[in-house]
C-alpha atoms as a PDB file:
ATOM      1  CA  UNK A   1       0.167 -10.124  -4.128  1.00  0.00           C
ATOM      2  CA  UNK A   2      -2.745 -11.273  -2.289  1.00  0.00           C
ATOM      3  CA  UNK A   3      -3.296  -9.746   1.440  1.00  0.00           C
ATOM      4  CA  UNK A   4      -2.672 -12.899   3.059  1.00  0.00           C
ATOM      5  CA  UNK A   5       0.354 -13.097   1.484  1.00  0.00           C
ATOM      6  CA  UNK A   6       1.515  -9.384   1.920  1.00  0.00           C
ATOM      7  CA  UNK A   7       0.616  -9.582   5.768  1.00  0.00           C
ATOM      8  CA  UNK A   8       3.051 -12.872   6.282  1.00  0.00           C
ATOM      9  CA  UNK A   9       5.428 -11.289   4.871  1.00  0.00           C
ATOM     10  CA  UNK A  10       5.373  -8.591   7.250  1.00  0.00           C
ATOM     11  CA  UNK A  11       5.444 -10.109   9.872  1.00  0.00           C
ATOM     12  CA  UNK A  12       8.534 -12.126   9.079  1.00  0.00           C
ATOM     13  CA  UNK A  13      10.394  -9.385   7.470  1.00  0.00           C
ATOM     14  CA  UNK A  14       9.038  -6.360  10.249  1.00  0.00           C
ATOM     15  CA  UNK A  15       7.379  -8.042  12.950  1.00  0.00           C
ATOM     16  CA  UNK A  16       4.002  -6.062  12.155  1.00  0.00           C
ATOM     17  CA  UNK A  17       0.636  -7.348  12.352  1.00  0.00           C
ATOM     18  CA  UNK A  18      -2.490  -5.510  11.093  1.00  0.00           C
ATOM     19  CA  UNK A  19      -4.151  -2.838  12.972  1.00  0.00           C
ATOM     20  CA  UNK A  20      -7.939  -2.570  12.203  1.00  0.00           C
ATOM     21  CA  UNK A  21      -8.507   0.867  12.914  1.00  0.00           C
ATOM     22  CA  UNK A  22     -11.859   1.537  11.491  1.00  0.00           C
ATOM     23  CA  UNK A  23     -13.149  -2.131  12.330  1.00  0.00           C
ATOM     24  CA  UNK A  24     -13.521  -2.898   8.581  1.00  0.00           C
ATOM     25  CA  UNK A  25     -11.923  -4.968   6.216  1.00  0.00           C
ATOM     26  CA  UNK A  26      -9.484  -1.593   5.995  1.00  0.00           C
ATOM     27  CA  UNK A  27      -6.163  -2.152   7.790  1.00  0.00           C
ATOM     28  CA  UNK A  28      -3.254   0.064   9.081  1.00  0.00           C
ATOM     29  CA  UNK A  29       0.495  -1.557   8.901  1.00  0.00           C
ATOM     30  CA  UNK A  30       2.480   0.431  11.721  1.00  0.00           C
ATOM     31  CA  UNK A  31       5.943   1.009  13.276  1.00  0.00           C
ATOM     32  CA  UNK A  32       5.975  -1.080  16.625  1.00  0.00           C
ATOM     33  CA  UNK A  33       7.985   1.433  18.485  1.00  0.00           C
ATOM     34  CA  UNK A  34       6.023   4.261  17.295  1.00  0.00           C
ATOM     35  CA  UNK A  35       2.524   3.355  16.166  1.00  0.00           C
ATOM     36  CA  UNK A  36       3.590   5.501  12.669  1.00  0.00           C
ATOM     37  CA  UNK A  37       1.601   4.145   9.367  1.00  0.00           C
ATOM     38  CA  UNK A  38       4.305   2.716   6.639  1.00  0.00           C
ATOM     39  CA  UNK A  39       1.181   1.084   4.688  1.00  0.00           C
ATOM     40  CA  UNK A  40      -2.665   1.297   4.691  1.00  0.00           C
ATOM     41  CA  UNK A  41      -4.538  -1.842   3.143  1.00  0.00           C
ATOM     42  CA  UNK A  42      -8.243  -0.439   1.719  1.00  0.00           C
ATOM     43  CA  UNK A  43     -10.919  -1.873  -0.393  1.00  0.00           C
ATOM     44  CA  UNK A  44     -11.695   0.766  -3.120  1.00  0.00           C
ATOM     45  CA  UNK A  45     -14.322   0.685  -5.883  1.00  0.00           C
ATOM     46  CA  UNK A  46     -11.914   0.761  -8.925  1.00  0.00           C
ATOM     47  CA  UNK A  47     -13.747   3.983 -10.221  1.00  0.00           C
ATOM     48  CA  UNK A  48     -12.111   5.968  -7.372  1.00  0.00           C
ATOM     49  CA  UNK A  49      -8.851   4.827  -9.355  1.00  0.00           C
ATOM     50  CA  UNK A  50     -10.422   6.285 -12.455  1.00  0.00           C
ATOM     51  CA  UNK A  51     -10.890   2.613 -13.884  1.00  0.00           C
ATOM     52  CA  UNK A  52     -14.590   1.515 -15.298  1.00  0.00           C
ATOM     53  CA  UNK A  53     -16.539  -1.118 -13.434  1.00  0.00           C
ATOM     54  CA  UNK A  54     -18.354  -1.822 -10.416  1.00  0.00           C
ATOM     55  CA  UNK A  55     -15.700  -3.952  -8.987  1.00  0.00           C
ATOM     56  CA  UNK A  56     -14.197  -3.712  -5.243  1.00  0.00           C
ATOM     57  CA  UNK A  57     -10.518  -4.217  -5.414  1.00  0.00           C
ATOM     58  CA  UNK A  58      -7.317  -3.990  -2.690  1.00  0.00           C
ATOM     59  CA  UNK A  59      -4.969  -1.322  -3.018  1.00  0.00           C
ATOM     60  CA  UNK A  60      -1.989  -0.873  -0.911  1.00  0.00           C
ATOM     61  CA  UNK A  61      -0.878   2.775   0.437  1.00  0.00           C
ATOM     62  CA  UNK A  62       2.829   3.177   0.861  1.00  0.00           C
ATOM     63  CA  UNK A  63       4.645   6.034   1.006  1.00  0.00           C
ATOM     64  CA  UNK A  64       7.897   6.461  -1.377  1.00  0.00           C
ATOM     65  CA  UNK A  65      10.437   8.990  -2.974  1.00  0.00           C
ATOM     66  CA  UNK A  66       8.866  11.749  -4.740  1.00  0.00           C
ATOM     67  CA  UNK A  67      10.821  11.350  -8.102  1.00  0.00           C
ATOM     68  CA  UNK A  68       9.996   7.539  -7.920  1.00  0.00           C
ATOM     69  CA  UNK A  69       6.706   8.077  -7.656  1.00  0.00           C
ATOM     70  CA  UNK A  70       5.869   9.934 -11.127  1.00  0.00           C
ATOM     71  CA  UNK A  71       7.337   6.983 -12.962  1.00  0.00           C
ATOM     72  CA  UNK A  72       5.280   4.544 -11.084  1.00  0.00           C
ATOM     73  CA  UNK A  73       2.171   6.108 -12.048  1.00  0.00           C
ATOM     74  CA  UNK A  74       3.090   5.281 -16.027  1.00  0.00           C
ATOM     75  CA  UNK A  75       3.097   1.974 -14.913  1.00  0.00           C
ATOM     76  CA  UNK A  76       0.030  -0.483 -14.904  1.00  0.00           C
ATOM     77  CA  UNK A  77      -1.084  -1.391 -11.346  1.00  0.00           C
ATOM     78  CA  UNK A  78      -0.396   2.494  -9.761  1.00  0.00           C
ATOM     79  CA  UNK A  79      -2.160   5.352  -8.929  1.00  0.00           C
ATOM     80  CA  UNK A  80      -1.992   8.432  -7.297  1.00  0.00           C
ATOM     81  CA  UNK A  81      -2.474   7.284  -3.409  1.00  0.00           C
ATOM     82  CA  UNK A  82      -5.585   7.450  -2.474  1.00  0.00           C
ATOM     83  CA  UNK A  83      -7.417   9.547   0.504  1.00  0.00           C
ATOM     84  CA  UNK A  84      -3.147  10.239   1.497  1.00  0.00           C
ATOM     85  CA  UNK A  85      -0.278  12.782   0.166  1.00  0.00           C
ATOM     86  CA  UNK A  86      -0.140  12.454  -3.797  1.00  0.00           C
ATOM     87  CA  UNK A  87       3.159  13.638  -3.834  1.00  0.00           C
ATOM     88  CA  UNK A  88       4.854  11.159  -1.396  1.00  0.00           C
ATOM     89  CA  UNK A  89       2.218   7.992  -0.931  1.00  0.00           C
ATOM     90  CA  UNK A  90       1.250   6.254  -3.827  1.00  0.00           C
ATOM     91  CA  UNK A  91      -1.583   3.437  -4.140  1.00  0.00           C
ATOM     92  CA  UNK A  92      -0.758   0.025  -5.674  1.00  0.00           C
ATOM     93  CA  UNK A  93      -3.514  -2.831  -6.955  1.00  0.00           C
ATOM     94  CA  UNK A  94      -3.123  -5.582  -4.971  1.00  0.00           C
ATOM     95  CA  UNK A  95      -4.791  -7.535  -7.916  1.00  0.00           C
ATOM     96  CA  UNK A  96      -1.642  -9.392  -9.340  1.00  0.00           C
ATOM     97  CA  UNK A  97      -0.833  -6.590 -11.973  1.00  0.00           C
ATOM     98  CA  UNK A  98       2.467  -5.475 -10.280  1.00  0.00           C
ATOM     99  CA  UNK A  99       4.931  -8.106  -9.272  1.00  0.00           C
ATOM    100  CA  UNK A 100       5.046  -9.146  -5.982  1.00  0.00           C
ATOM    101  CA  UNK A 101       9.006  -8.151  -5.812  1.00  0.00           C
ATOM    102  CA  UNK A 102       8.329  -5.346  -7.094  1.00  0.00           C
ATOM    103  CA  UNK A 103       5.591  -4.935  -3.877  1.00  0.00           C
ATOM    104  CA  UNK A 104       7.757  -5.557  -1.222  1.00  0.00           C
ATOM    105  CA  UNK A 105      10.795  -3.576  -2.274  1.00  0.00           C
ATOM    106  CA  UNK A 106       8.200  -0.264  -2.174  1.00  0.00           C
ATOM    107  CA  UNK A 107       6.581  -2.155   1.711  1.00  0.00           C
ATOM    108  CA  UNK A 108      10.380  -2.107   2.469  1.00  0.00           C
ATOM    109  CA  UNK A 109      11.341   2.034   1.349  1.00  0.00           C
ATOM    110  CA  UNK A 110       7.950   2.613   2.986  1.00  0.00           C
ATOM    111  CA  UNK A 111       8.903   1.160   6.428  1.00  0.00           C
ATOM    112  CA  UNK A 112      12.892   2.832   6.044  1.00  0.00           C
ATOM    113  CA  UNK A 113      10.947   6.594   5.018  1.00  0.00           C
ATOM    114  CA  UNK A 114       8.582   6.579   8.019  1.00  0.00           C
ATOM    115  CA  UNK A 115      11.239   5.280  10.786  1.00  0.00           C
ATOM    116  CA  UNK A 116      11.918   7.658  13.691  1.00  0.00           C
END
C-alpha cells in the first residue's frame, strides 16, 4: 500500500488527515477527539530494519495485540516497530510486500486499541 493510498483511506474510513509533526516527510495519524497516535508514517533506511542496502523505504507504526504481534514478525514485510514499544507497536513495509487488506485490518485494531 502506497501512502497516498493508505491516507485516503483514512480519511474515508476515520476522518483523519496527516499531522506533520516534525515538518518532514514523517507523519503522525491521530484520534480527532484526542490528538492520541494510532499510526506513525516514517521513512527509514532499510538497515535500521536489519535488511542490506542503501535504500529509503516507508514503514507504517501501528500498535496491535501482543500475541499477534510475534507471529507477524515471521512474516515478510514486519518488524519489530521502530523508535516505539516492541512489545505492542509493530512496523510494517509500506513497499507492497504485505497485502493491502491485510494493512488496513492492523490501521483498523490500531485506531480501536488507542480509543479513549
Amino acid at each position: 500500500m502506497e501512502r497516498s493510498k493508505l491516507f485516503e483511506w483514512v480519511k474515508e474510513t476515520n476522518g483523519t488527515e496527516p499531522d506533520y509533526p516534525w515538518n518532514d516527510w514523517n507523519a503522525v495519524l491521530r484520534h480527532a477527539e484526542s490528538k492520541k497516535w494510532y499510526a506513525v508514517i516514517l521513512e527509514v533506511p532499510v538497515q535500521k530494519l536489519g535488511l542490506t542496502g542503501n535504500q529509503i523505504i516507508d514503514i507504517l507504526n501501528v500498535k496491535s495485540d501482543p500475541l499477534l504481534i510475534g507471529s507477524l514478525r515471521s512474516k515478510q514485510g514486519y518488524f519489530p516497530a521502530y523508535h516505539m514499544n516492541k512489545e505492542k507497536w509493530i512496523s510494517i513495509a509500506l513497499d507492497g510486500s504485505v497485502p493491502d487488506d491485510e494493512i488496513k485490518n492492523l490501521l483498523d485494531m490500531s485506531y480501536k486499541l488507542t480509543r479513549k
